[in-house]
N, C-alpha and C. Protein backbone atom coordinates (compact mmCIF):
# COMPACT_ATOMS: atom_id res chain seq x y z
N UNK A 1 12.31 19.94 -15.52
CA UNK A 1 11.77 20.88 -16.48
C UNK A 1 12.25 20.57 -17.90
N UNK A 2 13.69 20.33 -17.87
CA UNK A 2 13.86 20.15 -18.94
C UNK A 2 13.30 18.93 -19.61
N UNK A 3 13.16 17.60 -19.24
CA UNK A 3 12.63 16.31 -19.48
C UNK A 3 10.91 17.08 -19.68
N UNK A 4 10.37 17.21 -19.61
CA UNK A 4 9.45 18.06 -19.88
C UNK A 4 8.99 18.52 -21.37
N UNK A 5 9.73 20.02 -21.37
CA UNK A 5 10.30 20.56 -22.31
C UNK A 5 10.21 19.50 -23.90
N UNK A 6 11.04 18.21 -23.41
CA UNK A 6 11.58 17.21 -24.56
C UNK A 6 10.70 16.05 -24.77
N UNK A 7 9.30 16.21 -24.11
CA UNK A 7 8.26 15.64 -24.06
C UNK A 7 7.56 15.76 -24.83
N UNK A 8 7.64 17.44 -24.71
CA UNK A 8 6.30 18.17 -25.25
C UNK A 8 6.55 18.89 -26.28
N UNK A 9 8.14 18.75 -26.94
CA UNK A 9 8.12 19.38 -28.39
C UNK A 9 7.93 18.46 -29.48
N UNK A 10 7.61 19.30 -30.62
CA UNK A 10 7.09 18.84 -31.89
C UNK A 10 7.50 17.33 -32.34
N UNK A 11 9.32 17.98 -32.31
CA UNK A 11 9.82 16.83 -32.87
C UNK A 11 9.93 15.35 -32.48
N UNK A 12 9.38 15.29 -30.83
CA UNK A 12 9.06 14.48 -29.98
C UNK A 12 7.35 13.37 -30.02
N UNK A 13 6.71 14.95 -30.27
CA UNK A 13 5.21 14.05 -30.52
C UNK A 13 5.29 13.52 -32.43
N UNK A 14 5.80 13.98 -32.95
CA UNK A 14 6.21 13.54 -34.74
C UNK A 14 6.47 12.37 -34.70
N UNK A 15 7.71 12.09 -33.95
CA UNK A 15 8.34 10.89 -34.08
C UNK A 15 7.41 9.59 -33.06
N UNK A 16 6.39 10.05 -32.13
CA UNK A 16 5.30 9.23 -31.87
C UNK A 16 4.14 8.83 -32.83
N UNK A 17 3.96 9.79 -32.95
CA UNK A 17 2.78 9.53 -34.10
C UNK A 17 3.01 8.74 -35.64
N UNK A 18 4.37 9.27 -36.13
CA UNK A 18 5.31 7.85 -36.90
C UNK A 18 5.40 6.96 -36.87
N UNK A 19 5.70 6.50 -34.95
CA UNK A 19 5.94 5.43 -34.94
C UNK A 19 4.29 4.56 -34.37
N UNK A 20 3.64 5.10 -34.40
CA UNK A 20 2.16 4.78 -33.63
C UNK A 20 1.76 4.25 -35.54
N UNK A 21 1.47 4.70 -36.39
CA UNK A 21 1.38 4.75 -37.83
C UNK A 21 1.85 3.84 -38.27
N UNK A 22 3.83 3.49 -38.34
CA UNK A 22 4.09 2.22 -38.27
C UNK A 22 3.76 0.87 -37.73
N UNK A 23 3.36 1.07 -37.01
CA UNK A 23 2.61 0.06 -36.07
C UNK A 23 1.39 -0.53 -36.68
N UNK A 24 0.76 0.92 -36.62
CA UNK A 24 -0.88 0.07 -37.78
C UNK A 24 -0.47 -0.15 -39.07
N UNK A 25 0.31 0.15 -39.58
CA UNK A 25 0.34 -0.47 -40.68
C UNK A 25 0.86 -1.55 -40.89
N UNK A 26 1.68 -1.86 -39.64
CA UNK A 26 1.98 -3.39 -39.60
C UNK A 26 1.14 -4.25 -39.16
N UNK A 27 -0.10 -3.82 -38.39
CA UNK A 27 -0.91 -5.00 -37.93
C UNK A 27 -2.00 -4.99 -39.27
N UNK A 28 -1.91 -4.18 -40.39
CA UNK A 28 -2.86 -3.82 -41.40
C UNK A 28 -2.54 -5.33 -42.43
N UNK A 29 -0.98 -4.96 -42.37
CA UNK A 29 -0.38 -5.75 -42.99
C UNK A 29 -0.40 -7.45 -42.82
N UNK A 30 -0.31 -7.42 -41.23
CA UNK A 30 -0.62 -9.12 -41.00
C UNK A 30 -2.05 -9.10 -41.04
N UNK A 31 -2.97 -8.49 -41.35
CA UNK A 31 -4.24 -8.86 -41.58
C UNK A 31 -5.31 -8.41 -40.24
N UNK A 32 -4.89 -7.71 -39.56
CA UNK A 32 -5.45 -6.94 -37.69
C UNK A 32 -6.00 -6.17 -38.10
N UNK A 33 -7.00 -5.86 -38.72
CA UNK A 33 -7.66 -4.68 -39.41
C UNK A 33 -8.53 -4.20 -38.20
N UNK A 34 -8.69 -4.24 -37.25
CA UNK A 34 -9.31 -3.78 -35.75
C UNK A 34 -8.15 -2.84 -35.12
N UNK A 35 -7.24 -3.50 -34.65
CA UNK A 35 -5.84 -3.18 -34.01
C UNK A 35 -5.82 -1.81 -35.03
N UNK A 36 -5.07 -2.20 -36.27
CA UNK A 36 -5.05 -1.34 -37.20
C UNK A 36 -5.69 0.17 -37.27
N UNK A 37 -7.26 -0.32 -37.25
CA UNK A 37 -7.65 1.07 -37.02
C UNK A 37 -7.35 1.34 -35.92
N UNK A 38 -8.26 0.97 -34.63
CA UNK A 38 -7.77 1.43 -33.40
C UNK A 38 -6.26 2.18 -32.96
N UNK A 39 -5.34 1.63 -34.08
CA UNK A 39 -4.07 2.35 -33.90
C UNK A 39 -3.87 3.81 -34.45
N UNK A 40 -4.71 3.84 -35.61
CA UNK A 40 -4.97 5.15 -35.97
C UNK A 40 -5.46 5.97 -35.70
N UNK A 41 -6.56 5.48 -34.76
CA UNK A 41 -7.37 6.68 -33.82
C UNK A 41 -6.19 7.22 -32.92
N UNK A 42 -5.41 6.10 -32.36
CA UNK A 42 -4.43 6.50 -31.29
C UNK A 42 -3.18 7.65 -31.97
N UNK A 43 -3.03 7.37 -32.84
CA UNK A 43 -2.25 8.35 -33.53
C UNK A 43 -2.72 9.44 -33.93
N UNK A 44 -4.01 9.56 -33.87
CA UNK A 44 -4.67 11.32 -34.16
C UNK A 44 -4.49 12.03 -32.41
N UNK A 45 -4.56 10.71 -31.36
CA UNK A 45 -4.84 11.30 -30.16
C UNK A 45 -3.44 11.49 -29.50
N UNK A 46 -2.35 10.72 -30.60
CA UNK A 46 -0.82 10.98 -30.09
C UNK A 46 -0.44 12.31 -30.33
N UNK A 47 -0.64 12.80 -31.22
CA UNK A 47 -0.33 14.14 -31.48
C UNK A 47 -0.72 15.32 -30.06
N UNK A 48 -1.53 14.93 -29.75
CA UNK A 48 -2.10 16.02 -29.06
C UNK A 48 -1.43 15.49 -27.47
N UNK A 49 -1.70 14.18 -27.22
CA UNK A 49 -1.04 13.59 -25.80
C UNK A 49 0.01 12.66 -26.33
N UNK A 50 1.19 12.65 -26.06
CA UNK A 50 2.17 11.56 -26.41
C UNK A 50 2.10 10.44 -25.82
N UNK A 51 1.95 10.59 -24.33
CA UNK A 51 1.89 9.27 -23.44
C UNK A 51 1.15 8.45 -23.82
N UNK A 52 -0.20 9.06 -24.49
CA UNK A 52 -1.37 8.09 -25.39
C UNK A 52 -0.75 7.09 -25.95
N UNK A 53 0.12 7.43 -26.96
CA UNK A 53 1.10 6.85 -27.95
C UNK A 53 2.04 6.31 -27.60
N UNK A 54 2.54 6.57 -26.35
CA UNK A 54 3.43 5.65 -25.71
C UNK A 54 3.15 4.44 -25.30
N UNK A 55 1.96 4.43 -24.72
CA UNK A 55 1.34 3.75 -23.32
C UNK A 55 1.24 2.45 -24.38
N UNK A 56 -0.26 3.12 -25.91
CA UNK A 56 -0.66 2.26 -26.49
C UNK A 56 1.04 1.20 -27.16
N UNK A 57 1.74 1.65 -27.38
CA UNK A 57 2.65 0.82 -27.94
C UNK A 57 3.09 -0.21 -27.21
N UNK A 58 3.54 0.40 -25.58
CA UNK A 58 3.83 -0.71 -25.05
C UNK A 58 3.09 -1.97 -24.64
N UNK A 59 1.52 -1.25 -24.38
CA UNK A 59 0.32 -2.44 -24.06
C UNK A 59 0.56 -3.73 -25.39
N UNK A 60 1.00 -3.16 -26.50
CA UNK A 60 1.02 -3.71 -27.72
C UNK A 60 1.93 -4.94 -27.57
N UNK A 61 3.38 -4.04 -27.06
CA UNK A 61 4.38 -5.25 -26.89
C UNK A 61 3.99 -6.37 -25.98
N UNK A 62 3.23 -5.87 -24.80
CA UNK A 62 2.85 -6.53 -24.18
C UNK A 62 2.10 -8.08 -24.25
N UNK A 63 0.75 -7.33 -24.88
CA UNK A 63 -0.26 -8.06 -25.74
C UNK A 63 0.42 -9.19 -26.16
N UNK A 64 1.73 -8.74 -27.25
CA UNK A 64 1.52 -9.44 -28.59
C UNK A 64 3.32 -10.42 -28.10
N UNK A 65 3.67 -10.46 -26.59
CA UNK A 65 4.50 -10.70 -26.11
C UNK A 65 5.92 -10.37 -26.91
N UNK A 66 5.92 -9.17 -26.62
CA UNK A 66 7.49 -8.18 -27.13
C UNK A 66 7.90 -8.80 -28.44
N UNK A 67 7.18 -9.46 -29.10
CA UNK A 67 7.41 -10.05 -30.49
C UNK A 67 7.66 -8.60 -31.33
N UNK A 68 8.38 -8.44 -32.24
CA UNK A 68 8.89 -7.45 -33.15
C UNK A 68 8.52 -7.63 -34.56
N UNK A 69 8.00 -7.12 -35.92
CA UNK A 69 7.75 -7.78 -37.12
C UNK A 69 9.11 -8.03 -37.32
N UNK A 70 9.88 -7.66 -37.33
CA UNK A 70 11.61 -8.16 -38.15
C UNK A 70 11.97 -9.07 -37.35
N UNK A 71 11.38 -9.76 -36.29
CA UNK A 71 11.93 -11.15 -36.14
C UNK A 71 11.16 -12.24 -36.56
N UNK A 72 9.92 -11.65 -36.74
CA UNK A 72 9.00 -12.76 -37.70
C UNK A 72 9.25 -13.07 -38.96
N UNK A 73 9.94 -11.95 -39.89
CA UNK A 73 10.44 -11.91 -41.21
C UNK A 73 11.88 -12.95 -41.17
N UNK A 74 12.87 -13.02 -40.08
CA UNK A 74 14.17 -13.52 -39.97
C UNK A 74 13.93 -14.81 -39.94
């Protein structure tokens, strides 16, 4: 219940949708202007479902093989 609870409060779906946002703006940034949007749709739909925003991030790491932008910058 409690894991739950810490799912489904504010400050929980905020800090998804932040980090879903960060994301497109990093693929905006390397030039993914598809990804990009598509990430933004996902972030209107994170708010409301988090797992949305979860799921999509990790498919991402996946995708883009757990590559990080700050190790591309290093």
């Amino acid at each position: 219940m409690v894991l739950k609870r810490l799912l489904g409060s504010t400050a929980t779906r905020s800090l998804t949708v932040v980090s879903v946002l960060s994301a497109a703006r990093t693929a905006f940034s390397n030039g993914k202007r598809i990804r990009a949007i598509a990430l933004l749709g996902v972030a209107v739909l994170a708010w409301k479902w988090m797992l949305i925003g979860l799921a999509a991030q990790g498919l991402l790491k996946v995708i883009s093989g757990g590559k990080s932008s700050a190790s591309k910058s290093a």
